[in-house]
Protein backbone atom coordinates (compact mmCIF):
# COMPACT_ATOMS: atom_id res chain seq x y z
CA UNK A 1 3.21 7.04 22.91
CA UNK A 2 1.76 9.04 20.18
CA UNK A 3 3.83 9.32 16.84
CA UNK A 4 4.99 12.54 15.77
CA UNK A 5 2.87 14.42 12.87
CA UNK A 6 2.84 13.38 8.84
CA UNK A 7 6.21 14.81 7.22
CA UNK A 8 8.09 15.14 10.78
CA UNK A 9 11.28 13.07 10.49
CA UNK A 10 12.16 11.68 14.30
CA UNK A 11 15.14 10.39 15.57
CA UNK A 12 18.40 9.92 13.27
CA UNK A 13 18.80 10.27 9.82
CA UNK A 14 21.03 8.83 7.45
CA UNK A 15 23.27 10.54 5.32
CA UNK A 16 22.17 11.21 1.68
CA UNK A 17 24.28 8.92 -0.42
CA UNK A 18 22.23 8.09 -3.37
CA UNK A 19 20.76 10.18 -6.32
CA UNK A 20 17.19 11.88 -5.72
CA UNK A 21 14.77 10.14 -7.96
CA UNK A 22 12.85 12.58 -10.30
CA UNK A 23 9.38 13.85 -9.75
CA UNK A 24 7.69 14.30 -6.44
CA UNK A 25 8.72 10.93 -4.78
CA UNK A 26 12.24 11.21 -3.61
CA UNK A 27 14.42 9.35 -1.09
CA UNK A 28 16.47 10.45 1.82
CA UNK A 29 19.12 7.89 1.79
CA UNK A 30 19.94 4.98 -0.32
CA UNK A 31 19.91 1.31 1.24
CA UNK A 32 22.64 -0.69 1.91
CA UNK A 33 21.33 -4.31 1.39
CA UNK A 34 24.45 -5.85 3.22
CA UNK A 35 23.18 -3.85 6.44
CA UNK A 36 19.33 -4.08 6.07
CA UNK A 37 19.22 -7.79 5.87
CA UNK A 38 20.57 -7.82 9.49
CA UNK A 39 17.82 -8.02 12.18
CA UNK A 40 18.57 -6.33 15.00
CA UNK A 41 16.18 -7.03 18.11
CA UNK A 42 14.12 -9.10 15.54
CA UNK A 43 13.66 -6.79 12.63
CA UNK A 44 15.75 -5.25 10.02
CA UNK A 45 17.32 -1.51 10.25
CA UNK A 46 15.49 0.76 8.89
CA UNK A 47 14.56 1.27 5.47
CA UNK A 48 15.14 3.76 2.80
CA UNK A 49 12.56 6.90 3.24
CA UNK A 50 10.48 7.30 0.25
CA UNK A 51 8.58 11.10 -0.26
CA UNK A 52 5.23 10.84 -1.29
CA UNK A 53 3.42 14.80 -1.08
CA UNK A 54 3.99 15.50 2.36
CA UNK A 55 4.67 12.16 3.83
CA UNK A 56 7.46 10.32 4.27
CA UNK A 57 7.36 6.61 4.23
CA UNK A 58 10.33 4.01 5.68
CA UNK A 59 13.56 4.94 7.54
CA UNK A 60 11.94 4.55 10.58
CA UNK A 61 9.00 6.98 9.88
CA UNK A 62 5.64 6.57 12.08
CA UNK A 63 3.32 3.81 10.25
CA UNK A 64 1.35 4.76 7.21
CA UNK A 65 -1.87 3.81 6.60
CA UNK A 66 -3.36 3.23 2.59
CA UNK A 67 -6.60 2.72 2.42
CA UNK A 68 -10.00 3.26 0.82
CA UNK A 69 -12.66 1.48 -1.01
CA UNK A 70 -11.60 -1.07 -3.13
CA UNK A 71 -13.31 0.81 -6.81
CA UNK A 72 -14.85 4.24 -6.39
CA UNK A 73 -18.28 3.99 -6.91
CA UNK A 74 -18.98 8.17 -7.32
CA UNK A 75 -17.78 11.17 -6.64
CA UNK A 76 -19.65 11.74 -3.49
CA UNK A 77 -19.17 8.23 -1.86
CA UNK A 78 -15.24 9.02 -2.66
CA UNK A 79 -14.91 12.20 -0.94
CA UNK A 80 -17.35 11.42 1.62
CA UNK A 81 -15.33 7.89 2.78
CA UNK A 82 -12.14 9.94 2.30
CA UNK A 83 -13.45 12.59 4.81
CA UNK A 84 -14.10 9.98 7.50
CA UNK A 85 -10.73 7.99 6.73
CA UNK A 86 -8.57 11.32 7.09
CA UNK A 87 -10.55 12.24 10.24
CA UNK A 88 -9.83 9.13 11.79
CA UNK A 89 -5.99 9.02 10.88
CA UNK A 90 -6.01 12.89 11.69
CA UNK A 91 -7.22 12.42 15.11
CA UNK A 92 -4.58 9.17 15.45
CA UNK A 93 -1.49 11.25 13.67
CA UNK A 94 -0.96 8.43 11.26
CA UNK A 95 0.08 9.41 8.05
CA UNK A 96 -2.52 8.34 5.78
CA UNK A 97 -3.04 7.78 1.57
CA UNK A 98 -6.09 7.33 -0.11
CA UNK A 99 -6.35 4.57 -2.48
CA UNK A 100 -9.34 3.44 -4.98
CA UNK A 101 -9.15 1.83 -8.28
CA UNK A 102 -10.51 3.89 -11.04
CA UNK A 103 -11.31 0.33 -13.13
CA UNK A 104 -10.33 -2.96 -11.66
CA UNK A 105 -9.61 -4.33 -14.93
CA UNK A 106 -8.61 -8.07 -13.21
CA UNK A 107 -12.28 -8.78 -12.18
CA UNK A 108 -13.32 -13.41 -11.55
CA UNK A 109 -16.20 -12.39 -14.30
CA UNK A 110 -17.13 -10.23 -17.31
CA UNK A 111 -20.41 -8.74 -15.09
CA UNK A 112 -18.23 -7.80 -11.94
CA UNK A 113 -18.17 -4.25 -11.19
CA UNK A 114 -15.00 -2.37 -12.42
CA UNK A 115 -15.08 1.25 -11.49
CA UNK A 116 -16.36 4.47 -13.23
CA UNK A 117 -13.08 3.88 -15.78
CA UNK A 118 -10.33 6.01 -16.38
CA UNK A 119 -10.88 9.78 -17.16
CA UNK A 120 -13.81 9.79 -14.59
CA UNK A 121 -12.25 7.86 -11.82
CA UNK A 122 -8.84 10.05 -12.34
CA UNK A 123 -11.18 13.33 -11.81
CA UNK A 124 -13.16 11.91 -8.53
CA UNK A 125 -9.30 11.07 -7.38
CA UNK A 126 -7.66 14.47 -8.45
CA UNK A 127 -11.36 15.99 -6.15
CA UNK A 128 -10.18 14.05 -2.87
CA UNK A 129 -7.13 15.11 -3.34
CA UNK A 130 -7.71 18.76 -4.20
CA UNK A 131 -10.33 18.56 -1.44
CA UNK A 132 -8.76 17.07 1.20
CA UNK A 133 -5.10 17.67 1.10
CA UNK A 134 -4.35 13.74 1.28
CA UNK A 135 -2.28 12.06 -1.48
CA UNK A 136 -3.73 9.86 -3.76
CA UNK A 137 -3.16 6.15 -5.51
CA UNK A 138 -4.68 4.01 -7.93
CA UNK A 139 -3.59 0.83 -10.00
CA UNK A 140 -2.83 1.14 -13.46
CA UNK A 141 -3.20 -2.14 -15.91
CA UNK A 142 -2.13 -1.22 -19.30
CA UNK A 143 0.78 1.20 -20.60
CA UNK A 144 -1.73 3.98 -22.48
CA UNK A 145 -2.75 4.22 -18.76
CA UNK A 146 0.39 5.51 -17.60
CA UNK A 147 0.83 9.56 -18.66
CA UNK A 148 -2.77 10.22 -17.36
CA UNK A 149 -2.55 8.62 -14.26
CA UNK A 150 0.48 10.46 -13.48
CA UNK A 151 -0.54 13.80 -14.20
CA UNK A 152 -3.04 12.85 -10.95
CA UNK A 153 -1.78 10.17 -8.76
CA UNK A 154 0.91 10.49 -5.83
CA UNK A 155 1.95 6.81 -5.93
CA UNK A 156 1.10 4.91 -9.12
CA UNK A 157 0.50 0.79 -8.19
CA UNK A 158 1.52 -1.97 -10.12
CA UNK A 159 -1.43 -5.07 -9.63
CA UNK A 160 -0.05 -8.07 -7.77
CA UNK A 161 -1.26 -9.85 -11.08
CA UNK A 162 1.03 -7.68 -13.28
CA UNK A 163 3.84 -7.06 -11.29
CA UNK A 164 6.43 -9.02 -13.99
CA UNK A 165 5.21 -7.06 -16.79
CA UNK A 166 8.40 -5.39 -17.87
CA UNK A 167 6.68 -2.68 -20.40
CA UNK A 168 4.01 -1.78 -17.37
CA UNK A 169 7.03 -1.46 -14.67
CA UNK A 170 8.91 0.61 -16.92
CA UNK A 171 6.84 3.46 -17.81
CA UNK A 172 5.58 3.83 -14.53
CA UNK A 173 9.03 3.82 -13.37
CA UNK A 174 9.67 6.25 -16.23
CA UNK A 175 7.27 9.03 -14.28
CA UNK A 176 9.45 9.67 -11.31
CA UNK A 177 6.78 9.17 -9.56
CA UNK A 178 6.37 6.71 -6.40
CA UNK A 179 5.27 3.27 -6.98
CA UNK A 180 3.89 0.62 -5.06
CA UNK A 181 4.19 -2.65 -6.37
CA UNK A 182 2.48 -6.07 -5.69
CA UNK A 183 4.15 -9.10 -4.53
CA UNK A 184 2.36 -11.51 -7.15
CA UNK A 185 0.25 -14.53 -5.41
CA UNK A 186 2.77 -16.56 -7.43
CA UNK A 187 6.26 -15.07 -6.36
CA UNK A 188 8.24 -15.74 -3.74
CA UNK A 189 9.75 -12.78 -1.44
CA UNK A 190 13.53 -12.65 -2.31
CA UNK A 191 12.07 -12.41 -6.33
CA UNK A 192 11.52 -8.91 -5.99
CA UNK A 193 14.42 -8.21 -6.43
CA UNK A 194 14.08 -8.66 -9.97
CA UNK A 195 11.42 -6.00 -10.22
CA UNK A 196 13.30 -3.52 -8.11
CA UNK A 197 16.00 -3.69 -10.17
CA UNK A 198 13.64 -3.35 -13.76
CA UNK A 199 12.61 0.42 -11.55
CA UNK A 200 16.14 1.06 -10.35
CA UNK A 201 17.37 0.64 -13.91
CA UNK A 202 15.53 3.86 -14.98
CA UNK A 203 16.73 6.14 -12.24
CA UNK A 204 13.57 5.95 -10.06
CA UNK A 205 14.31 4.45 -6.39
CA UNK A 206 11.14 5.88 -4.94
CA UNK A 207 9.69 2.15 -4.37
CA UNK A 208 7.35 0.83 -2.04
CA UNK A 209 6.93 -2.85 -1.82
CA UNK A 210 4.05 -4.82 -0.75
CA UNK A 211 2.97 -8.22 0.56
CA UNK A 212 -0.67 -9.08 -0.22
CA UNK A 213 -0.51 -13.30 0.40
CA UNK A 214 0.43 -16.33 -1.27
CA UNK A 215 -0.90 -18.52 -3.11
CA UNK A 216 -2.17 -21.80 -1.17
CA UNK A 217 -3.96 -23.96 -3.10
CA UNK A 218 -7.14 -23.29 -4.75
CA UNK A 219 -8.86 -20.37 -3.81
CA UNK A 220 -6.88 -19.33 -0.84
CA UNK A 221 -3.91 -17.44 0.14
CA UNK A 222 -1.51 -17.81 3.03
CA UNK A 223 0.97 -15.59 4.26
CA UNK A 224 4.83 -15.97 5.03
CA UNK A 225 5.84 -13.32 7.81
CA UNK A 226 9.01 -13.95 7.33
CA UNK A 227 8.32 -12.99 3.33
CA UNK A 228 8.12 -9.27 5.43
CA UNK A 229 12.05 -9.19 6.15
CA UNK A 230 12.98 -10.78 3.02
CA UNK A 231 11.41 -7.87 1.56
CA UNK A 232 12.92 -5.40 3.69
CA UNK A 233 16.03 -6.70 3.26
CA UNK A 234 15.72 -5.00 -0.33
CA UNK A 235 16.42 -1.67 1.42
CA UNK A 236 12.64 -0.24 0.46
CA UNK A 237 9.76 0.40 2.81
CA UNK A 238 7.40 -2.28 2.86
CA UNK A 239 4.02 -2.70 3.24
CA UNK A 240 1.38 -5.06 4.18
CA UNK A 241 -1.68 -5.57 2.74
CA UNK A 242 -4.01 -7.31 5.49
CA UNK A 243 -7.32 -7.28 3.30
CA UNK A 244 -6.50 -8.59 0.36
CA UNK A 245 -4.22 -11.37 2.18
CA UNK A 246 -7.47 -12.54 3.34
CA UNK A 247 -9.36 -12.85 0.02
CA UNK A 248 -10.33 -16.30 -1.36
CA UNK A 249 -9.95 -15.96 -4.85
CA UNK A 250 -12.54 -17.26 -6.98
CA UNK A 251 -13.61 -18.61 -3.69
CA UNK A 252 -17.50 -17.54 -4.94
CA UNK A 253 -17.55 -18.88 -8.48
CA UNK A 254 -18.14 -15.50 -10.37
CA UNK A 255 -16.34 -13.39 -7.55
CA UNK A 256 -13.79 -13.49 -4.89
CA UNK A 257 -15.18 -14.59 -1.60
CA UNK A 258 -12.91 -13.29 1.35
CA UNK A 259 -12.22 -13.67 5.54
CA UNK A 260 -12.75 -10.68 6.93
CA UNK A 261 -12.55 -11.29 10.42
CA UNK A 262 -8.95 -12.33 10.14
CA UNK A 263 -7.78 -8.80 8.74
CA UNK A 264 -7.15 -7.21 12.88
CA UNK A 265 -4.91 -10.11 13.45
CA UNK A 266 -2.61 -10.37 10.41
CA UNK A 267 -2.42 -6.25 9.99
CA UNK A 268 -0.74 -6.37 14.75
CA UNK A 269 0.79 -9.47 12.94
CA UNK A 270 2.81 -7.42 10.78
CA UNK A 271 3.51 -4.50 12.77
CA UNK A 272 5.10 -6.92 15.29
CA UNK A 273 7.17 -8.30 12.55
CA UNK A 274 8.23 -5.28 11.09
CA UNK A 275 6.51 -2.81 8.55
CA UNK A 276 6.87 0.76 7.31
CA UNK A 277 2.71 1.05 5.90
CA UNK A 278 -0.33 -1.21 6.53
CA UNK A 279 -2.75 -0.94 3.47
CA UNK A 280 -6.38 -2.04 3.80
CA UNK A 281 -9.50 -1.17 1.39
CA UNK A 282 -12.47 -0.77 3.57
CA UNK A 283 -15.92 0.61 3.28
CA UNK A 284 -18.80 1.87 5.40
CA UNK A 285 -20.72 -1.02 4.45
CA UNK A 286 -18.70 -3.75 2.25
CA UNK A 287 -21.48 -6.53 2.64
CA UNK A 288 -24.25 -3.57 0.74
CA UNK A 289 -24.60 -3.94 -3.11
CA UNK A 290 -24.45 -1.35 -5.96
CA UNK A 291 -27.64 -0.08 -6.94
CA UNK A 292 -27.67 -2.12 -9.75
CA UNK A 293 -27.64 -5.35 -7.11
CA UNK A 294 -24.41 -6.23 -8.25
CA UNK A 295 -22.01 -6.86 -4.66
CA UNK A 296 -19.15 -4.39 -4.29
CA UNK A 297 -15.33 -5.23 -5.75
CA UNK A 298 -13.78 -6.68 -3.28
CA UNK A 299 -16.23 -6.58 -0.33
CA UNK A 300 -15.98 -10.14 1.50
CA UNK A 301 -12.63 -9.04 2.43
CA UNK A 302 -12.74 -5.49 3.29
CA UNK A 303 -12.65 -3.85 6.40
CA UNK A 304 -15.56 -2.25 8.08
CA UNK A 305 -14.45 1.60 8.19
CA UNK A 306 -16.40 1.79 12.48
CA UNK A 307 -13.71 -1.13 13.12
CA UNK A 308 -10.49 1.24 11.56
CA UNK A 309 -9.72 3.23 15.13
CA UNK A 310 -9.37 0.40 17.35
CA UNK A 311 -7.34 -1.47 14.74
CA UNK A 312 -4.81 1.84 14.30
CA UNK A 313 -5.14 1.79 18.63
CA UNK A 314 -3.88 -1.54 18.22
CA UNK A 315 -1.48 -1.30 15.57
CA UNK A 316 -0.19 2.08 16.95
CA UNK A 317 0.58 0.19 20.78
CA UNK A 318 2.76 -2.50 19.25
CA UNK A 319 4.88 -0.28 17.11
CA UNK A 320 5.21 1.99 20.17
CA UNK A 321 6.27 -1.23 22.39
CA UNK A 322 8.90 -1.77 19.61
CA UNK A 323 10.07 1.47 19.60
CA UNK A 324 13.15 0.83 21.63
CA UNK A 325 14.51 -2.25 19.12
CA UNK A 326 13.88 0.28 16.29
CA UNK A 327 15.85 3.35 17.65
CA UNK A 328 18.65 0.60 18.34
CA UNK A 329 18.88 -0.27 14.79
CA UNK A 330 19.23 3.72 14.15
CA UNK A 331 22.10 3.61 15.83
């Protein structure tokens, strides 16, 4: 069963009951957290639908896919990965969004590799994006951050690490513009709440929510399925972040080690659970080092881009076996 095309809307909709969010991000119906926290055939009805360029994510949309390498490196390793990402999601009609981090300010050690920085990594974004037609998203870390990424991002992310930093939520919130906030490694499911209703407070309901693992120990994460419905429950799409659930942080003294040959099996995990986007940084070659011999951001637990269309086959049969139990929660 193949899903319909980005920015078709199948089945039922809901009624619009809510206000539209400024900005390009918008919803299509507001949730009712009474109803979504019902499971119905094992997962909960769907989820508000959240706008992001031509996609629509939630409400029962066909599964999104975010992905890209975890920092951009340069302008031509962007837009060439991007070109190979979008061809594969093309071919697969899975709505797709292109995420690197223009400076991954939260790096184990001062020498880890960061990114090209702000005004450079916000031009090489704004390129895939002009270039490619595909929406865009990056993590910002401090407030001055904020304006300029907005004036290039789609979906602006809030770091797992920074996700109760009132100030941060707040101005992104302020944009109109999508977010896509981290569960923190320290926060239990039903706590987002708290930080949905910091972004709700300003007017913006365009919210995407995701699980990336829990804390477990020392340098290891674990992660709570059943976190996935809590989330949902919220009334926002949710998403599921299968590489960095398998990092080991610290795990490698100066760096994050990772386990990448668990990330197939947690991302059909999810799906059978219940999920509106997987997101997953991958690269053509995550175990390769920068020229300067330093190892790439990230790359223990990324996902080897030649492995991406049997995982989507994969991911796209389950959600098509569960199609029936969704269309039953439609109606």
């Amino acid at each position: 069963m193949t899903p319909p095309r980005p920015g078709k809307s199948p089945g039922t909709r809901t009624r619009d009951r809510g206000p539209r969010a400024p900005g390009p991000g918008h919803l299509r119906h507001e949730p009712d957290a009474r109803n979504a926290a019902t499971a119905v055939g094992g997962h909960a009805p769907p989820t508000t639908t959240v706008q992001i360029g031509p996609l629509h994510i939630g409400g029962g949309q066909p599964l999104a896919l975010i992905g890209g390498p975890c920092a951009i490196e340069n302008e031509k390793h962007a837009l060439v990965t991007a070109e190979r990402i979008v061809t594969i999601t093309t071919d697969r009609r899975v709505p797709f969004i292109y995420k690197s981090s223009y400076d991954k300010a939260n790096r184990s050690s001062i020498g880890g590799y960061r990114g090209p920085g702000l005004t450079e990594g916000l031009r090489i974004l704004k390129k895939v994006r002009d270039t490619l037609g595909v929406p865009v998203l990056s993590d910002v870390h401090q407030v001055s951050e904020v304006a300029p990424a907005a004036e290039v991002l789609d979906v602006i992310q809030i770091p797992a690490f920074l996700c109760r930093q009132t100030d941060l939520v707040v101005a992104v919130a302020r944009t109109g513009k999508p977010l896509n906030v981290k569960k923190g490694q320290f926060l239990a499911p039903g706590d987002m709440k708290n930080i949905v209703d910091k972004i709700v407070s300003v007017g913006n309901r365009s919210i995407l929510l995701t699980e990336r693992g829990t804390s477990f120990g020392y340098h290891n994460l674990v992660v709570d399925m059943r976190g996935l419905q809590d989330m949902r429950a919220l009334g926002f799409p949710v998403v599921f972040d299968a590489t960095h659930s398998v990092q080991l942080p610290g795990g490698a003294g100066d760096r994050s080690a990772g386990e990448r040959k668990y990330v197939p099996a947690l991302a059909r995990a999810a799906v059978a659970v219940g999920i509106d986007a997987l997101f997953m940084e991958m690269h053509e070659d995550p175990d390769r080092t920068l020229p300067d011999g330093r190892p790439l951001s990230d790359g223990p637990n990324m996902l080897r881009i030649d492995d991406l269309p049997r995982l989507l086959d994969a991911v796209a049969a389950i959600a098509a076996a569960l199609a029936p139990a969704a269309r039953e929660a439609v109606e």
